[in-house]
C-alpha atoms as a PDB file:
ATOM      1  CA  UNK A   1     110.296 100.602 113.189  1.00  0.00           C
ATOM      2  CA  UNK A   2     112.487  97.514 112.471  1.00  0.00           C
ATOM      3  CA  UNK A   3     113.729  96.243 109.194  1.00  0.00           C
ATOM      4  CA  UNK A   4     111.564  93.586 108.144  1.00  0.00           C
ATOM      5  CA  UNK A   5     108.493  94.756 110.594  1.00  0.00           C
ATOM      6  CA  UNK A   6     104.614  94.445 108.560  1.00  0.00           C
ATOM      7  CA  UNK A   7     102.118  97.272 108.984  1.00  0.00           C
ATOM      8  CA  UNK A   8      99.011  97.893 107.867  1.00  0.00           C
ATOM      9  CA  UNK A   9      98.971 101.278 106.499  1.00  0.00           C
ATOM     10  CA  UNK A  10      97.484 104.287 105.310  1.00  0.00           C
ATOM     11  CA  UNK A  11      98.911 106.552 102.075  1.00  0.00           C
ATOM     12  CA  UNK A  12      98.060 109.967 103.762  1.00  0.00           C
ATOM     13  CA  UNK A  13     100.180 111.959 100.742  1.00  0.00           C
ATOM     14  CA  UNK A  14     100.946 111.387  97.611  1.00  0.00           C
ATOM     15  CA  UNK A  15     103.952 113.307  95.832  1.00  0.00           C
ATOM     16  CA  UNK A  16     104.011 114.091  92.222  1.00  0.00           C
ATOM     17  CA  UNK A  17     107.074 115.182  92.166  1.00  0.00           C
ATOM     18  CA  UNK A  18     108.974 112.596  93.654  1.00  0.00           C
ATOM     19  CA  UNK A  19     106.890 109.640  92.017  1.00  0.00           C
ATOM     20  CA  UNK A  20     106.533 108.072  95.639  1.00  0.00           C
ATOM     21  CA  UNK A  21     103.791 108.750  98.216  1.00  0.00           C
ATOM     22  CA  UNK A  22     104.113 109.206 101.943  1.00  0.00           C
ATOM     23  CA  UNK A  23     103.037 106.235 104.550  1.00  0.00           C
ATOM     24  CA  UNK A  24     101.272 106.136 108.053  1.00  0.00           C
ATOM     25  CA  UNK A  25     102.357 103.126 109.300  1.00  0.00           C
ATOM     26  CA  UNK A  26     102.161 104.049 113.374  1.00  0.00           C
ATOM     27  CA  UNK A  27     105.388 105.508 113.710  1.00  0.00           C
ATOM     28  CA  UNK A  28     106.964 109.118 114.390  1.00  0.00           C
ATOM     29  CA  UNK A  29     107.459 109.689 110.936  1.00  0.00           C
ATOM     30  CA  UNK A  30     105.893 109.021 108.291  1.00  0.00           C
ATOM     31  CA  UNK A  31     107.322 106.290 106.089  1.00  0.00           C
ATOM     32  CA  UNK A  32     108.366 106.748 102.163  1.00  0.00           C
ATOM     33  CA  UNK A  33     106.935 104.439  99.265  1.00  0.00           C
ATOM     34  CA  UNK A  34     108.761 104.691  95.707  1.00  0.00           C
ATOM     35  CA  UNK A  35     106.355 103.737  92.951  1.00  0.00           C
ATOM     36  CA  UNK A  36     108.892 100.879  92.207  1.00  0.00           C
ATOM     37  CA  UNK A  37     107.604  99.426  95.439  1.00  0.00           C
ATOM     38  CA  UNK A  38     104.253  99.429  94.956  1.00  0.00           C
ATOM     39  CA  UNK A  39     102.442  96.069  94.267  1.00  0.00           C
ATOM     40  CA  UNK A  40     100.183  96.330  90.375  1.00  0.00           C
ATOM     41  CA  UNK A  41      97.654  94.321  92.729  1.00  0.00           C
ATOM     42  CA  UNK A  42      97.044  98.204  94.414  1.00  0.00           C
ATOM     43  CA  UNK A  43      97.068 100.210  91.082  1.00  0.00           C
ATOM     44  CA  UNK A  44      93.753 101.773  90.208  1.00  0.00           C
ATOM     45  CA  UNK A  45      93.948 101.044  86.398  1.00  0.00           C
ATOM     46  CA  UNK A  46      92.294  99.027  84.029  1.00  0.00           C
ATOM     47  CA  UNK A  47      92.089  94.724  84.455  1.00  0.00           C
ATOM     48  CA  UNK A  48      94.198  94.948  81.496  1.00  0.00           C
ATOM     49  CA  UNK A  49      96.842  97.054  82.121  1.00  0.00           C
ATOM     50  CA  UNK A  50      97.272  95.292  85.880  1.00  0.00           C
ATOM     51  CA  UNK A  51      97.928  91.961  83.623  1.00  0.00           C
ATOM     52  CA  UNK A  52     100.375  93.172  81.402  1.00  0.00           C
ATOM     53  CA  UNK A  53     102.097  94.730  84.326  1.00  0.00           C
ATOM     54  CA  UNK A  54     102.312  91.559  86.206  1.00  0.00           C
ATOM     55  CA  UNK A  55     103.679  89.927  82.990  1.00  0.00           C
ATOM     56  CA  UNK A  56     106.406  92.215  82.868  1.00  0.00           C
ATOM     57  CA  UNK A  57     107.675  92.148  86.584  1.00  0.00           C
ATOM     58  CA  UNK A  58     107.644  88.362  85.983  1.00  0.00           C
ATOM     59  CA  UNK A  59     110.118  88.619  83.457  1.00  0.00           C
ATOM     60  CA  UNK A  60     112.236  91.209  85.299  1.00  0.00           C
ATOM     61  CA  UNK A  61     112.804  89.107  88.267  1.00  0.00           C
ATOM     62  CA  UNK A  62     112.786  85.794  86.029  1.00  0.00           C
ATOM     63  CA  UNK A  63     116.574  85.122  86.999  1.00  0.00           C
ATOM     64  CA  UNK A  64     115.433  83.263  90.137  1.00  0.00           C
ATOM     65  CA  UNK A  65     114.298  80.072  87.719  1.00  0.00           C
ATOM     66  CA  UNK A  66     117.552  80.057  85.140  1.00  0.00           C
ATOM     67  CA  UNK A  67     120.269  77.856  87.019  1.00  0.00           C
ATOM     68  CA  UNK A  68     123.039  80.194  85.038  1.00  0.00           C
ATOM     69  CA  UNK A  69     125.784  78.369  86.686  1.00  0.00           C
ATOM     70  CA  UNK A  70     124.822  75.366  84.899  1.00  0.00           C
ATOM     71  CA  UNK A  71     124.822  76.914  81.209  1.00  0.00           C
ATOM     72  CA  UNK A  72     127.427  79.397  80.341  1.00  0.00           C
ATOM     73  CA  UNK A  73     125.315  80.087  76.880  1.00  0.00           C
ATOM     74  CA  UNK A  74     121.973  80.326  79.083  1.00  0.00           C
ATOM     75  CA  UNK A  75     123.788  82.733  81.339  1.00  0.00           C
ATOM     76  CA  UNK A  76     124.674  84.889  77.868  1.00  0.00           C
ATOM     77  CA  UNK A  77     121.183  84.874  76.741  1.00  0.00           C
ATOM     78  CA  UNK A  78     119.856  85.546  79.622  1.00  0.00           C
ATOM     79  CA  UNK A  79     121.967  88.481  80.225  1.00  0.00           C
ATOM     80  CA  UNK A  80     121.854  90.102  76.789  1.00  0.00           C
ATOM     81  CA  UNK A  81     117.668  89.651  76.935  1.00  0.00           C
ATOM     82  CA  UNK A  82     117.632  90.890  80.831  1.00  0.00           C
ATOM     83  CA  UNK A  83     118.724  94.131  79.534  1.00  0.00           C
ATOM     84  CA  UNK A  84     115.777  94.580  77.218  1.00  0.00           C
ATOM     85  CA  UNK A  85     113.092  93.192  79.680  1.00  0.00           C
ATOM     86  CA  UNK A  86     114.803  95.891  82.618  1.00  0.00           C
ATOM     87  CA  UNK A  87     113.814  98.362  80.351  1.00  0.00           C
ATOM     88  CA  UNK A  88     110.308  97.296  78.812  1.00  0.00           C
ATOM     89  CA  UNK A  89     109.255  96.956  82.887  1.00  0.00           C
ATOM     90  CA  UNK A  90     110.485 100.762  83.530  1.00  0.00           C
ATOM     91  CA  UNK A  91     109.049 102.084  80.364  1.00  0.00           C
ATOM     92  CA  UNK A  92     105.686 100.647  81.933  1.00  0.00           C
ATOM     93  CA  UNK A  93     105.743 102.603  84.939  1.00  0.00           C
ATOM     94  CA  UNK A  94     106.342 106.133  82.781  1.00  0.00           C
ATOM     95  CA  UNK A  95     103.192 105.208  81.253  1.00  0.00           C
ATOM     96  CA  UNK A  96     101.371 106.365  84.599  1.00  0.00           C
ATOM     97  CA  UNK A  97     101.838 109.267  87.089  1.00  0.00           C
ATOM     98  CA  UNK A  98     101.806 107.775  90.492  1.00  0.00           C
ATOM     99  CA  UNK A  99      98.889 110.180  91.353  1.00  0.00           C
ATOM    100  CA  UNK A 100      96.736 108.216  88.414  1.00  0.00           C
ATOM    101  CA  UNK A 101      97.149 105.035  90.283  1.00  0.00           C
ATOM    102  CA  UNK A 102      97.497 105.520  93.760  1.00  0.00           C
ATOM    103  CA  UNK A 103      94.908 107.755  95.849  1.00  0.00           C
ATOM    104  CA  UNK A 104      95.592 109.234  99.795  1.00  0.00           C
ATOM    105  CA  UNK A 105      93.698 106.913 102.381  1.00  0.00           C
ATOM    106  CA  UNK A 106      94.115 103.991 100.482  1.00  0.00           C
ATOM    107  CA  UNK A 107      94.869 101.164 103.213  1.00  0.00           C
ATOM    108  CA  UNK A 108      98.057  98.690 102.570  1.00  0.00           C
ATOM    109  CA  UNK A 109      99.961  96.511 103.787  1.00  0.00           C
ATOM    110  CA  UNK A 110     103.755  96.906 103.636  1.00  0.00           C
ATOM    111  CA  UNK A 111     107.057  95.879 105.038  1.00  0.00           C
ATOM    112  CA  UNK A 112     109.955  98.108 106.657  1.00  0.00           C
ATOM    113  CA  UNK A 113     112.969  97.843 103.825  1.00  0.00           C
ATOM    114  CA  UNK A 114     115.311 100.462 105.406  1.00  0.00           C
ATOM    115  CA  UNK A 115     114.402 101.717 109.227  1.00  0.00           C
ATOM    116  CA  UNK A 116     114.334 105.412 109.742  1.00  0.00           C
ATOM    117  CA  UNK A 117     117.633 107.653 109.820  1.00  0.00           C
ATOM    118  CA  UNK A 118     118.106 110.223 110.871  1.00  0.00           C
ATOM    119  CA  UNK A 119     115.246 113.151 109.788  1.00  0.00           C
ATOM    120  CA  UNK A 120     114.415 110.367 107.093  1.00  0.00           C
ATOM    121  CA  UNK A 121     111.544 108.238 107.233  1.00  0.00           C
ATOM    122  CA  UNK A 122     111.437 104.531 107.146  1.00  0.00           C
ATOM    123  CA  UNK A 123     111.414 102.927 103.464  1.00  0.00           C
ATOM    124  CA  UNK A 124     108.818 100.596 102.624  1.00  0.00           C
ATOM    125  CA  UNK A 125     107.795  98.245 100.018  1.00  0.00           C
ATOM    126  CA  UNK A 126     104.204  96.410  99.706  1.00  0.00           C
ATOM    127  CA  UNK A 127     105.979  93.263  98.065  1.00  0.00           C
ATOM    128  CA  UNK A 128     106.403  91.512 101.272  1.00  0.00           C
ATOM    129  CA  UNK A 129     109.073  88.438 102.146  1.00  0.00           C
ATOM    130  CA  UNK A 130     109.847  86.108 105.587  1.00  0.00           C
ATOM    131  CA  UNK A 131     112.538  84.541 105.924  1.00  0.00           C
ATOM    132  CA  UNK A 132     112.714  81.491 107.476  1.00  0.00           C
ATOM    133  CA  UNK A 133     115.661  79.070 108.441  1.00  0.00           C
ATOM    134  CA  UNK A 134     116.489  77.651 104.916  1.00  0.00           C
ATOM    135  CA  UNK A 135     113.735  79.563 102.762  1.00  0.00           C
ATOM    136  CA  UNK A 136     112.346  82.718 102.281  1.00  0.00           C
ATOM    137  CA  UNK A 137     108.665  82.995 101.428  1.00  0.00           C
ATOM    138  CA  UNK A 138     107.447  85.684  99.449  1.00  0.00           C
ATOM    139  CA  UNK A 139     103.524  85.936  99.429  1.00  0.00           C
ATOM    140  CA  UNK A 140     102.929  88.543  96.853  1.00  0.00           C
ATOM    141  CA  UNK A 141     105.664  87.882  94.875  1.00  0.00           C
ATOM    142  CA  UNK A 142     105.775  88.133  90.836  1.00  0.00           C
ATOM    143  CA  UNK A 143     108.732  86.648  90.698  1.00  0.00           C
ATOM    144  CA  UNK A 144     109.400  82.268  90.490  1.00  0.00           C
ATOM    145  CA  UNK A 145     110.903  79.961  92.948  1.00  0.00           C
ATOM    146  CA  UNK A 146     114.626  79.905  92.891  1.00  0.00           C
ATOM    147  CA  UNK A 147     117.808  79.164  94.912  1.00  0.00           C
ATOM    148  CA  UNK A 148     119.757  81.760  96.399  1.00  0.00           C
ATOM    149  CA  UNK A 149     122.944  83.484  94.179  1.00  0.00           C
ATOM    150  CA  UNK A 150     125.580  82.567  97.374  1.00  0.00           C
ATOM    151  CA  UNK A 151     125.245  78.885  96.600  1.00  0.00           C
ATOM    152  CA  UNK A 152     127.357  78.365  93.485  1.00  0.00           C
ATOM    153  CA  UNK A 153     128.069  74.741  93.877  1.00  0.00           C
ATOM    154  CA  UNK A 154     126.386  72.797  90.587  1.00  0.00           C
ATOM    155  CA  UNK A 155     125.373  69.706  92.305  1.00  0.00           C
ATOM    156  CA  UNK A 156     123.809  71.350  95.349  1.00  0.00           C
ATOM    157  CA  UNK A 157     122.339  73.782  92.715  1.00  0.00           C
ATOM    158  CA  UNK A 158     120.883  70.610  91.410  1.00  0.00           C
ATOM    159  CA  UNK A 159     119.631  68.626  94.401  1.00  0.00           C
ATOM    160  CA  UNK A 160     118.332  72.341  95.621  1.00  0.00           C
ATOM    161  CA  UNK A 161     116.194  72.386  92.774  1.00  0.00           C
ATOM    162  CA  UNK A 162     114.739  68.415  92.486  1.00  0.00           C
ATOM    163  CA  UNK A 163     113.441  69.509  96.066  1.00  0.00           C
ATOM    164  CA  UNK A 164     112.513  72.868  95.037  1.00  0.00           C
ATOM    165  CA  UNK A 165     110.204  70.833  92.273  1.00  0.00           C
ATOM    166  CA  UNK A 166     108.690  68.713  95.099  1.00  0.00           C
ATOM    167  CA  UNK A 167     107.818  70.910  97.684  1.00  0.00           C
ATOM    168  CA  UNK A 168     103.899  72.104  97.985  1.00  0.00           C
ATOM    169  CA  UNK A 169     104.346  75.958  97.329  1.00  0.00           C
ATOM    170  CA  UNK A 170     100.937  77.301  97.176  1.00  0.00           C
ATOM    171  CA  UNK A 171      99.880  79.797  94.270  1.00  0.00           C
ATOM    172  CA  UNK A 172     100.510  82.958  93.824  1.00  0.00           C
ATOM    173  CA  UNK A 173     103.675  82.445  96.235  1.00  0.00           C
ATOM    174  CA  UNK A 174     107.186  82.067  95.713  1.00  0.00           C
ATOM    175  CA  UNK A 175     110.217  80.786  97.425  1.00  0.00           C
ATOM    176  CA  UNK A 176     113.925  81.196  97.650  1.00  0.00           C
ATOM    177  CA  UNK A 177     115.952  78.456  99.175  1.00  0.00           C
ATOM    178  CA  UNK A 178     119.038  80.232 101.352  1.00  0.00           C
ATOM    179  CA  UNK A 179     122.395  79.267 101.834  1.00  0.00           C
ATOM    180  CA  UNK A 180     121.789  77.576 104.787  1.00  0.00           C
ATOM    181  CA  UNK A 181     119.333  74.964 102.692  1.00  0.00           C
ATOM    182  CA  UNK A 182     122.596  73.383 101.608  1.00  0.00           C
ATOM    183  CA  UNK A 183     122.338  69.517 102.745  1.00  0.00           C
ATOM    184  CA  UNK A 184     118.751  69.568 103.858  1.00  0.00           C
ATOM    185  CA  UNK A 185     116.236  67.473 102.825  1.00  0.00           C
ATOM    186  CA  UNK A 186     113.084  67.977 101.361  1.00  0.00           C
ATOM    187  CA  UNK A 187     111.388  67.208 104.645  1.00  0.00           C
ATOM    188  CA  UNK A 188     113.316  69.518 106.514  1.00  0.00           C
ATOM    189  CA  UNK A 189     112.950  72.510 104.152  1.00  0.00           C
ATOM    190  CA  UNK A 190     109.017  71.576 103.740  1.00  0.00           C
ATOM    191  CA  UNK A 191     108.764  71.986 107.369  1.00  0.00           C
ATOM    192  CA  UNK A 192     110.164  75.483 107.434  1.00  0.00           C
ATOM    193  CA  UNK A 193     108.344  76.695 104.349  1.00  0.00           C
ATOM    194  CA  UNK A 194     104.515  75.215 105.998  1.00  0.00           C
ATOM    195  CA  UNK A 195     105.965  77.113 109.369  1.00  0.00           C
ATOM    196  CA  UNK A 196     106.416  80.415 107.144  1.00  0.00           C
ATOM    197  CA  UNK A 197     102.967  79.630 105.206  1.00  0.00           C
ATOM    198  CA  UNK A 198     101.449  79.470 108.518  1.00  0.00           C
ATOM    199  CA  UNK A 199     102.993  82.806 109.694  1.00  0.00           C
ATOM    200  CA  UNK A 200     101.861  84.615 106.694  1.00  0.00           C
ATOM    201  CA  UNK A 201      98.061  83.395 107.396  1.00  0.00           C
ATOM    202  CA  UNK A 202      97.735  84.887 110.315  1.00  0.00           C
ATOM    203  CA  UNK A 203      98.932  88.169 109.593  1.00  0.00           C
ATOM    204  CA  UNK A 204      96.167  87.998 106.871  1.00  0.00           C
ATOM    205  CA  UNK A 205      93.885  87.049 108.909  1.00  0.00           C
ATOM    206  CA  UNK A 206      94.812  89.586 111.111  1.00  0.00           C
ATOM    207  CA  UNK A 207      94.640  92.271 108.446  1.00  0.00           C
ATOM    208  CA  UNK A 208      91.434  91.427 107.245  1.00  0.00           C
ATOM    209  CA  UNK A 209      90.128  91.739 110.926  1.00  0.00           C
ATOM    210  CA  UNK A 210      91.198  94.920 110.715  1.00  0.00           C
ATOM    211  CA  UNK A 211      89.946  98.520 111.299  1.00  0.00           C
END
């Protein structure tokens, strides 16, 4: 298993105790899958709860659209309020047992995070991401598009984000523009998200042709 590798996969175990459930994913061992790392779209609980769970990880990961380099008193805000929303998302998962939500045999798809060391098992995550030559594309994502934290020049902040504005991202999907976006134009970084897009269809396709 590589870092960064998809799988379609099988929960064959899920562990109460450790609030994570175990992963057959093809390989020698079997891989490990924190709760954390689960996506709410694979949660077996009520329409309503899966909404208010999605709300929540939107605001948790919401420092991908505030440009705080811009706006020292945005950056305050932003910081004193992250704190709260950190801890409304956690308190939602201690609401449910991952043994509630998640049952064994339940097919997903999910990405190597960490490869396997030693007796350990690979860890996984079902929010997936590809990243491309100036973008990353995240698929499942909950989170908005944004512009990577290494770029810390203002003005390429800014013309990062008038192209971030422009570019076709379709729904449901979000983007990061990298470090290496710096000085590119919109048709440039376009091109590398649609090549990413197109990447990410096919393994979909490929998973839903599935056994």
């Amino acid at each position: 298993a590589v870092k960064g590798d998809i799988h379609l996969a099988k929960i064959t175990r899920v562990e109460p105790s450790l609030q994570a459930a175990f992963v057959d994913y093809g390989a020698n061992r079997h891989g490990f899958l924190p709760l954390t790392e689960i996506h709410p779209d694979y949660f077996k609980i009520p329409i309503s709860d899966q909404k208010i769970l999605k709300k929540l990880s939107e605001e948790k990961q919401t420092d991908n659209n505030i440009d705080k380099s811009e706006n020292n008193e945005v950056e305050k805000d932003f910081n004193d309020n992250k704190k709260i929303i950190v801890k409304n998302y956690y308190n939602f998962f201690k609401k449910y047992k991952i043994q509630e939500v998640i049952k064994p045999r339940q097919v997903i798809l999910i990405q190597i995070n960490k490869e396997e060391r030693g007796l350990k098992g690979a860890a996984l995550t079902t929010f997936l991401s590809f990243a491309g030559r100036y973008c990353v594309l995240m698929p499942n994502s909950l989170n908005g598009d944004g512009i990577s934290r290494k770029i810390s020049d203002i003005e390429e902040r800014k013309k990062l984000r008038d192209i971030l504005q422009k570019v076709d991202i379709p729904d449901k999907m979000s983007i990061i523009i990298r470090t290496a976006g710096i000085g590119k134009t919109k048709k440039e970084i376009n091109k590398d998200l649609n090549f990413l897009i197109s990447q990410w269809n096919k393994i979909r396709e490929k998973t839903l042709k599935s056994v």
